[in-house]
N, C-alpha and C. Protein backbone atom coordinates (compact mmCIF):
# COMPACT_ATOMS: atom_id res chain seq x y z
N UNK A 1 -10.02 17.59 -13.59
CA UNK A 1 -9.66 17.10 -12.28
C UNK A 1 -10.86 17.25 -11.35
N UNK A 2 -10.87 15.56 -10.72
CA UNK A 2 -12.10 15.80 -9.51
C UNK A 2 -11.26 16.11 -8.44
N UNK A 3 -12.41 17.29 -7.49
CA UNK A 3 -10.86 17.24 -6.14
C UNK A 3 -12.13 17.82 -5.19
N UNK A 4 -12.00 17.27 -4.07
CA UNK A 4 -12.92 17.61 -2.61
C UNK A 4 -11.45 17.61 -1.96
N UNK A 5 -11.70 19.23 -0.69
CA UNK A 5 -11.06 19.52 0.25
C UNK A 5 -11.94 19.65 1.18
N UNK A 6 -11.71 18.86 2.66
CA UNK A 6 -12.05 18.77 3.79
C UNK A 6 -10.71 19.28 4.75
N UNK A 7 -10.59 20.71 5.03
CA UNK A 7 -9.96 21.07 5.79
C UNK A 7 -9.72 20.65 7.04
N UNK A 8 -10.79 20.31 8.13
CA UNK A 8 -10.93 19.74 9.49
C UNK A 8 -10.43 18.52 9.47
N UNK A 9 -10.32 17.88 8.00
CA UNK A 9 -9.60 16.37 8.42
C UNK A 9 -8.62 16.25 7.57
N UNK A 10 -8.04 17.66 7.54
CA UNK A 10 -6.30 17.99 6.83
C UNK A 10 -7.09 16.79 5.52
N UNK A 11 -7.71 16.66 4.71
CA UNK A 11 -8.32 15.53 3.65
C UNK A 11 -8.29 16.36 2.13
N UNK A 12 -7.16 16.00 1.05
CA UNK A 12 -7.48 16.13 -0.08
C UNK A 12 -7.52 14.89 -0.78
N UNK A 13 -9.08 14.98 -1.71
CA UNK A 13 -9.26 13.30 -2.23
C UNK A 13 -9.50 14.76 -3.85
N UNK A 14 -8.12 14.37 -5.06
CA UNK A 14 -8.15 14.42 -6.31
C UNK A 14 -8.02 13.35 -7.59
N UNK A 15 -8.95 13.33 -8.19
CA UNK A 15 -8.89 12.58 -8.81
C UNK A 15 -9.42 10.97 -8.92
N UNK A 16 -10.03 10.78 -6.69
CA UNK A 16 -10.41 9.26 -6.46
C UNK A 16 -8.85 9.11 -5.61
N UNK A 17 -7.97 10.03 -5.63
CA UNK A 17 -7.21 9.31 -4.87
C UNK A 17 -6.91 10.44 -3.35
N UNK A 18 -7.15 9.48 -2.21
CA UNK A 18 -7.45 10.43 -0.93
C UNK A 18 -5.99 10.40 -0.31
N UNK A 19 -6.12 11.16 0.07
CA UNK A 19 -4.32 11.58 0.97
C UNK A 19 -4.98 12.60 2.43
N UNK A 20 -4.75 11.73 3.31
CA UNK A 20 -4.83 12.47 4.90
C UNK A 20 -3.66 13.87 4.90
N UNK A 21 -3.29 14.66 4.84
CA UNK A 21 -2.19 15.25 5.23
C UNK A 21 -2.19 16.14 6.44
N UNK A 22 -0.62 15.90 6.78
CA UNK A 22 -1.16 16.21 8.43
C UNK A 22 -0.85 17.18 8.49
N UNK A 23 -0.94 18.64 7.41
CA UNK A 23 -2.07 19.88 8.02
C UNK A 23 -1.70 20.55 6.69
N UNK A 24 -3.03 21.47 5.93
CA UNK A 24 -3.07 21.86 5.03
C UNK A 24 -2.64 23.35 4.83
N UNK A 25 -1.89 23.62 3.58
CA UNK A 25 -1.33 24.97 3.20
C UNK A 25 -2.28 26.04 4.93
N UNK A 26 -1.46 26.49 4.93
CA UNK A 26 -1.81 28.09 5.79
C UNK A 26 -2.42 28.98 4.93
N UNK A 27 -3.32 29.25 3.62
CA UNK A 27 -3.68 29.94 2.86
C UNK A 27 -5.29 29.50 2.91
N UNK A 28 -5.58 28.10 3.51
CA UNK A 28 -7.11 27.93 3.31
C UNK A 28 -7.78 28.75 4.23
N UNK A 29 -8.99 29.39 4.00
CA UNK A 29 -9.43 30.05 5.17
C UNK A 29 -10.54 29.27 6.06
N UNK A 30 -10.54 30.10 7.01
CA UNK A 30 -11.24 29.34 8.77
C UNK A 30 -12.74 29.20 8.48
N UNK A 31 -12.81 29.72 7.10
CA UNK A 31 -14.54 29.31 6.75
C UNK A 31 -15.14 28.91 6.01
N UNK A 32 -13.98 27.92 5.60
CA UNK A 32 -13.93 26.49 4.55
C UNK A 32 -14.36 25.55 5.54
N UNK A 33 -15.51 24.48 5.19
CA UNK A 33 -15.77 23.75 5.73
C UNK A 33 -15.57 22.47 4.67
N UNK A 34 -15.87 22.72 3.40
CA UNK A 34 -15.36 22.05 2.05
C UNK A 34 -15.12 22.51 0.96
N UNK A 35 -14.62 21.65 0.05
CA UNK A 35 -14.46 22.48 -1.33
C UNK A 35 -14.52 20.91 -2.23
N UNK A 36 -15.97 21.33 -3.15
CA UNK A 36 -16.01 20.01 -3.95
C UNK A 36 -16.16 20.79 -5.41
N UNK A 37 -15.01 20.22 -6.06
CA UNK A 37 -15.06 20.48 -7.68
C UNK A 37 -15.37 19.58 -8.78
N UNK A 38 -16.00 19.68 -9.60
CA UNK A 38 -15.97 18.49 -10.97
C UNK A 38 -15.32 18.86 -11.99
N UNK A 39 -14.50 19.58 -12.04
CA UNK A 39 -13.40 19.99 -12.97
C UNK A 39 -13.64 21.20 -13.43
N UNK A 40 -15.06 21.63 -13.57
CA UNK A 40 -14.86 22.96 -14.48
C UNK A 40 -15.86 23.88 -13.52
N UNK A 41 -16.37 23.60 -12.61
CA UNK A 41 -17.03 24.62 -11.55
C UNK A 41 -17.32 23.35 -9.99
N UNK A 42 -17.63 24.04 -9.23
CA UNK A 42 -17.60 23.80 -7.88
C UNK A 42 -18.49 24.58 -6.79
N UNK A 43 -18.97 23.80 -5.75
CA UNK A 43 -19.68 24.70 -4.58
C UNK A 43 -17.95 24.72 -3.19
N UNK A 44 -18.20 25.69 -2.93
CA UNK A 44 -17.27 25.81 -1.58
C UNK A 44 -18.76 25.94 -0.10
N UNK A 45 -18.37 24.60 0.29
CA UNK A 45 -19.04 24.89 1.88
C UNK A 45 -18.13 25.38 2.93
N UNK A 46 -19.00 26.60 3.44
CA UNK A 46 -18.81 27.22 4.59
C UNK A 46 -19.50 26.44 5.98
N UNK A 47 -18.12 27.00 6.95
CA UNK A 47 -18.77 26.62 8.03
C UNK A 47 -19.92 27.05 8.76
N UNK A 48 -20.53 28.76 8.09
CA UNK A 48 -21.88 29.34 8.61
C UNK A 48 -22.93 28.59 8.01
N UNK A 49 -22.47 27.17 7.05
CA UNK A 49 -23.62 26.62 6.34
C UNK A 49 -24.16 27.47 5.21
N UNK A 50 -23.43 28.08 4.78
CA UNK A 50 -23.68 28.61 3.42
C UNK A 50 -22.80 27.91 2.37
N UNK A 51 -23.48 27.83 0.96
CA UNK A 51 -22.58 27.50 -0.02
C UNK A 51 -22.25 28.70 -1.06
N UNK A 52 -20.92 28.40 -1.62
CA UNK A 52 -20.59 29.41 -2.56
C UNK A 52 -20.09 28.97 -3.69
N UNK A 53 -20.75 29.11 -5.21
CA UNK A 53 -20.57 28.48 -6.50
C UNK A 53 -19.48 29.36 -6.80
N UNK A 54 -18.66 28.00 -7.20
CA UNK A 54 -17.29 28.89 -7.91
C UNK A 54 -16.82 28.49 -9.37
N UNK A 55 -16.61 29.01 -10.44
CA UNK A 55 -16.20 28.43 -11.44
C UNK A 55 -14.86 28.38 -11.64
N UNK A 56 -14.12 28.74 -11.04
CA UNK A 56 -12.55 28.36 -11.32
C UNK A 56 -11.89 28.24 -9.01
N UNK A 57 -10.89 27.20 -9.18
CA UNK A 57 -10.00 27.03 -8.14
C UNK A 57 -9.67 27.87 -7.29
N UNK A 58 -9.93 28.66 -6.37
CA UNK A 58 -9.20 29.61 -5.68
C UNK A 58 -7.26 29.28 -5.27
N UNK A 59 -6.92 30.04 -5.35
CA UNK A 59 -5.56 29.58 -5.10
C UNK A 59 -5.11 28.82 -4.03
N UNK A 60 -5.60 29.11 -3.00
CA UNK A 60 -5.76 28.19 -1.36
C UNK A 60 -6.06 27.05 -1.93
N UNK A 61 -7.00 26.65 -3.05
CA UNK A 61 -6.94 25.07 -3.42
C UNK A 61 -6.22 24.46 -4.01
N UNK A 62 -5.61 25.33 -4.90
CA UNK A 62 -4.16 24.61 -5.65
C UNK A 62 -3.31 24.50 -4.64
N UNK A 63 -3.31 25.34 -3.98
CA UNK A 63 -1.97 25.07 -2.85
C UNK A 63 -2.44 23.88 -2.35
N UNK A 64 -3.21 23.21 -1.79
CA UNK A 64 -3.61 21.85 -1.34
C UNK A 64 -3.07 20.51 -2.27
N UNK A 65 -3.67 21.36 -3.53
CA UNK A 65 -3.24 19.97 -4.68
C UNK A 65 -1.80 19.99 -4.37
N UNK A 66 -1.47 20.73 -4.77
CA UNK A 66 0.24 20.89 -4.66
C UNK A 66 0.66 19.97 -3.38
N UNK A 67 0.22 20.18 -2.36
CA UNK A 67 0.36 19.42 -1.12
C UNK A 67 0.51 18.24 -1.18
N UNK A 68 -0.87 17.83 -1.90
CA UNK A 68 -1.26 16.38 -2.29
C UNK A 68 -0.73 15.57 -3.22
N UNK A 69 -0.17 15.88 -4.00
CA UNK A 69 0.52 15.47 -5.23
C UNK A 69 1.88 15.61 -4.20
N UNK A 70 2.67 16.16 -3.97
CA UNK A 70 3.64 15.90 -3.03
C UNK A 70 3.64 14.86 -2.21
N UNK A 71 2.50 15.08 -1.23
CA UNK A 71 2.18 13.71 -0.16
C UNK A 71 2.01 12.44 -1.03
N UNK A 72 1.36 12.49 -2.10
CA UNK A 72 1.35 11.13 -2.88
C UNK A 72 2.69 10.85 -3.54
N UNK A 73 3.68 11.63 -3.80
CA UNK A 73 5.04 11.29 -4.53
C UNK A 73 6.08 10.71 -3.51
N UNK A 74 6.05 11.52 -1.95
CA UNK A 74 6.78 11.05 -1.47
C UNK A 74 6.27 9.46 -0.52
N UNK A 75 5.09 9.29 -0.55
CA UNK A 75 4.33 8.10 -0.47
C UNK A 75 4.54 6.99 -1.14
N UNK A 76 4.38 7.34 -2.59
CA UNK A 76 5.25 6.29 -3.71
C UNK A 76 6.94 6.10 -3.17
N UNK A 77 7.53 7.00 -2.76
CA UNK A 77 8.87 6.91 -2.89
C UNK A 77 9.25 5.99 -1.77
N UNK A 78 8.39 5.94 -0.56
CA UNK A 78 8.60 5.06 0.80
C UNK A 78 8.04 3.95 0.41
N UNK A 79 6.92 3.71 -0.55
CA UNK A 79 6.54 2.44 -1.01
C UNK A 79 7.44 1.48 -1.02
N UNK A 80 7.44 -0.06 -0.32
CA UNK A 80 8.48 -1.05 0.11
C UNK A 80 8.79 -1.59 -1.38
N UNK A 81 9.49 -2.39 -2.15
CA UNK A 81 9.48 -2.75 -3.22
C UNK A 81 9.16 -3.64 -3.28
N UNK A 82 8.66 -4.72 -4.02
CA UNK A 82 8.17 -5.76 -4.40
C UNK A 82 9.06 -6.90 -4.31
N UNK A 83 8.98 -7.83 -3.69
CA UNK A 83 9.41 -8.82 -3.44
C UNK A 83 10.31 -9.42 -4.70
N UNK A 84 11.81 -10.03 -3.95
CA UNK A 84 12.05 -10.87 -5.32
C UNK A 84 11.89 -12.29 -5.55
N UNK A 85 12.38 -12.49 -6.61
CA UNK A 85 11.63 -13.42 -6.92
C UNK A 85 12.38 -14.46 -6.33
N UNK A 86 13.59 -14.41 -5.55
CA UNK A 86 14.19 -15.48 -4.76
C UNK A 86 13.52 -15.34 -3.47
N UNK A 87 12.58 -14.42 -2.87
CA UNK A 87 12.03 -13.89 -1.10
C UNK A 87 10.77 -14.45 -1.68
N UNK A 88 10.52 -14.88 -2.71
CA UNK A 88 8.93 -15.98 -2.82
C UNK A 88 9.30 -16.86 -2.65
N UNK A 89 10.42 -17.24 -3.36
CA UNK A 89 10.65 -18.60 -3.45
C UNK A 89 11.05 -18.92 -2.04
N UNK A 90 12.06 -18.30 -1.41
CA UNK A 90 12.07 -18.47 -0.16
C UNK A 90 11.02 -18.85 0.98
N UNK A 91 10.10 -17.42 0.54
CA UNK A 91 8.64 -17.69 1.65
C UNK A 91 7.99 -18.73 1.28
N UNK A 92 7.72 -19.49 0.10
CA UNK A 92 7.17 -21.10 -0.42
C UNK A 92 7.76 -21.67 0.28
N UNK A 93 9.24 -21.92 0.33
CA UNK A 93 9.73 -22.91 0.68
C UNK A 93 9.43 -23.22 2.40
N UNK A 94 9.67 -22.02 2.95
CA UNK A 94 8.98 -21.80 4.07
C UNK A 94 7.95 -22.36 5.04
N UNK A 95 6.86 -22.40 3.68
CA UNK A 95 5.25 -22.01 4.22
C UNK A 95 5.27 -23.94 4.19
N UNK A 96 5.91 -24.67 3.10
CA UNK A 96 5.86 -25.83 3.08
C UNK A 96 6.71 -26.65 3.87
N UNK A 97 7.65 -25.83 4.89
CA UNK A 97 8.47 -26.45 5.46
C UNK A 97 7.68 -26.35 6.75
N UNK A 98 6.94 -25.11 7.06
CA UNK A 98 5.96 -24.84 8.17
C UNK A 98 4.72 -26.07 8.41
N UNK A 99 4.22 -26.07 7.26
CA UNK A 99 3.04 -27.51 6.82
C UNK A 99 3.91 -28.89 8.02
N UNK A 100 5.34 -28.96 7.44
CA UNK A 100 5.58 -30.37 8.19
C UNK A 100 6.35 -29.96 9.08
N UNK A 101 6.52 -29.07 10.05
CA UNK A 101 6.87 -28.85 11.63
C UNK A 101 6.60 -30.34 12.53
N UNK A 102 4.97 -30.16 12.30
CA UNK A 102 4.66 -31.65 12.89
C UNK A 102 5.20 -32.75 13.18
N UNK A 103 6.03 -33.14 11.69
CA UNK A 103 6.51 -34.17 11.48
C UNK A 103 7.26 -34.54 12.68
N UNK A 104 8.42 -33.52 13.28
CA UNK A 104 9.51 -33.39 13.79
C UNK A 104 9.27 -33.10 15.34
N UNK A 105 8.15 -33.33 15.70
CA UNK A 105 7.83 -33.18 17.44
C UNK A 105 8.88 -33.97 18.28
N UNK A 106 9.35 -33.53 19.28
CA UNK A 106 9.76 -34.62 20.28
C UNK A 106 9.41 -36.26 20.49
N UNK A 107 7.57 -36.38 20.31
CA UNK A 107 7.32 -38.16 20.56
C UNK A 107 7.03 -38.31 19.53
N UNK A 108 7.38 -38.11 17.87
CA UNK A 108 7.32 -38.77 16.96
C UNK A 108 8.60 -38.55 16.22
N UNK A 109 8.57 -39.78 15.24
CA UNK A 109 9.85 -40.01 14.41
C UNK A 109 9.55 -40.48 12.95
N UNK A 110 10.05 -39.39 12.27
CA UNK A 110 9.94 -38.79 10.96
C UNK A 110 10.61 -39.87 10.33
N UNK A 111 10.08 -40.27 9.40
CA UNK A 111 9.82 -41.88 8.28
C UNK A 111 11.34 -40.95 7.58
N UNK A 112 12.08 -41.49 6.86
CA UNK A 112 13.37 -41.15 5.90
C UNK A 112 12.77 -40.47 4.54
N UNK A 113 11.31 -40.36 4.04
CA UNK A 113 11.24 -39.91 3.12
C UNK A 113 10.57 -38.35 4.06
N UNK A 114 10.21 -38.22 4.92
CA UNK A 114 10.03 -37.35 5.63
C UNK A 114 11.20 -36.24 5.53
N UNK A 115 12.03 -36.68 6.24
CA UNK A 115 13.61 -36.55 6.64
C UNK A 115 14.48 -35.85 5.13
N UNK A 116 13.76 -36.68 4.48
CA UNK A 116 14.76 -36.39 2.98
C UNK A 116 14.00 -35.05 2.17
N UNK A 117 12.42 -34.97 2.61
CA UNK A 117 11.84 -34.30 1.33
C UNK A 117 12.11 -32.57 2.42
N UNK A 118 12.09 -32.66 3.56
CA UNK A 118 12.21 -31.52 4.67
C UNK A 118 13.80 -31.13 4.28
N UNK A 119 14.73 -31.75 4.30
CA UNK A 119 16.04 -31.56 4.08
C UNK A 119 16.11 -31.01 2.12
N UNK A 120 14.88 -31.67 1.20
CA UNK A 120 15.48 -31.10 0.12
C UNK A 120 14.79 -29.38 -0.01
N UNK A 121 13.57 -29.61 1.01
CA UNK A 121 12.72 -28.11 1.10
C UNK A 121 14.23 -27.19 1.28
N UNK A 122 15.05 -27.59 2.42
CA UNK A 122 15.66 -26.97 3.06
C UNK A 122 16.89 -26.42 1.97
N UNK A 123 16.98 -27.49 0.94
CA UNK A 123 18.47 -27.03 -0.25
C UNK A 123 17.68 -26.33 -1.29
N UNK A 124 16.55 -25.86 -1.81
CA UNK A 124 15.96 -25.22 -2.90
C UNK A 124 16.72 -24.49 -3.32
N UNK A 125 17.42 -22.96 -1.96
CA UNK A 125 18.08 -22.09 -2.56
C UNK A 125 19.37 -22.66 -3.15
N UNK A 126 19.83 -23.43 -2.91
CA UNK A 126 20.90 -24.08 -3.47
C UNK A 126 21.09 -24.94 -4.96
N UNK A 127 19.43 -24.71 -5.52
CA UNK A 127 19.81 -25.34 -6.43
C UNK A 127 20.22 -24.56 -7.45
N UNK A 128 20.69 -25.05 -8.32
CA UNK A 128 21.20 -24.32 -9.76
C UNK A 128 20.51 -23.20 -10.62
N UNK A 129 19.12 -23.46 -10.58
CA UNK A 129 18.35 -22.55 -11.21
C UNK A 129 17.75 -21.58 -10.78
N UNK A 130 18.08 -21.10 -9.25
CA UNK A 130 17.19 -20.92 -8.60
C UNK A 130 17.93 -19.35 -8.51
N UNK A 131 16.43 -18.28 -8.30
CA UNK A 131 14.91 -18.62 -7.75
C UNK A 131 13.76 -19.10 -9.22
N UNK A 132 14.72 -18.93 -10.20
CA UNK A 132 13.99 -18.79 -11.89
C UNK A 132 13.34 -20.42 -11.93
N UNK A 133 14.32 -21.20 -11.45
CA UNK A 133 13.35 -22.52 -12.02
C UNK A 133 14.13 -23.28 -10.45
N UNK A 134 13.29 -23.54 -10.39
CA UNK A 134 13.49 -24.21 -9.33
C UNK A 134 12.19 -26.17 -9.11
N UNK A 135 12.94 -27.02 -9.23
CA UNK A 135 12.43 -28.46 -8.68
C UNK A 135 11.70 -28.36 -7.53
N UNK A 136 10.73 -28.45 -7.43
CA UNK A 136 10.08 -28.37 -6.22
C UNK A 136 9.65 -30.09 -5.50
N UNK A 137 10.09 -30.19 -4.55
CA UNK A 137 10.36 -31.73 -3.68
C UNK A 137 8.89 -32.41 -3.88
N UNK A 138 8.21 -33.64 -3.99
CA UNK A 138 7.24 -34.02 -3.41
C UNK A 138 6.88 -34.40 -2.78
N UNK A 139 5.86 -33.89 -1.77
CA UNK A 139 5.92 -34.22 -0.58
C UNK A 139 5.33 -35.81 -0.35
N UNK A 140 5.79 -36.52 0.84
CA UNK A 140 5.54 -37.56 0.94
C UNK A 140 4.23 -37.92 1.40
């Protein structure tokens, strides 16, 4: 495990993956300025600007991981879900019904294949196959 702790910016980045957390274990001490590991030894920077070689984790740093791996689980868990596949089809139908707004201004008047292909945008969800296969109108 790669893991840098930046205490002053509540910052654990393990592994390549960074997590802000908004405030780290109460066990790190006030003269941590960083803590960068490559898995099997590490320097700890102090804030007097001294460094200190460490070959194994102090416990104040696991407690961070621990933090972090938390902050990243419950992060995944608020993650929105992925769209279905009828809210694409929807937003297509949408984005192509948006394209011919135009059509339909107050001083102009929309030709019948206009009229017809806007009205079939408008039945997609209604068709039989849908959102899996769905006929898509051509536009005029």
């Amino acid at each position: 495990m790669k893991l840098t702790i930046v205490p002053a910016d509540n910052m654990v980045i393990k592994d390549g993956a960074c997590m802000g957390l908004t405030s780290l274990p109460d066990t790190v001490p006030d003269t941590v300025h960083a803590l960068q590991w490559d898995g099997s030894s590490g320097i700890i920077e102090n804030t007097d600007g001294t460094d200190t070689a460490i070959s194994a984790l102090p416990s104040w740093a696991t407690d961070c991981v621990t933090a972090h791996d938390t902050a990243v689980t419950q992060e995944a868990a608020n993650a929105p879900a992925p769209p279905t596949a009828a809210e694409l089809a929807r937003s297509k139908r949408d984005g192509l019904l948006a394209e011919t707004d135009w059509w339909a201004v107050s001083d102009r008047t929309m030709t019948q294949a206009e009229t017809d292909y806007r009205q079939a945008l408008r039945d997609v969800p209604a068709q039989a196959g849908f959102p899996d296969s769905i006929t898509w109108p051509t536009k005029p």
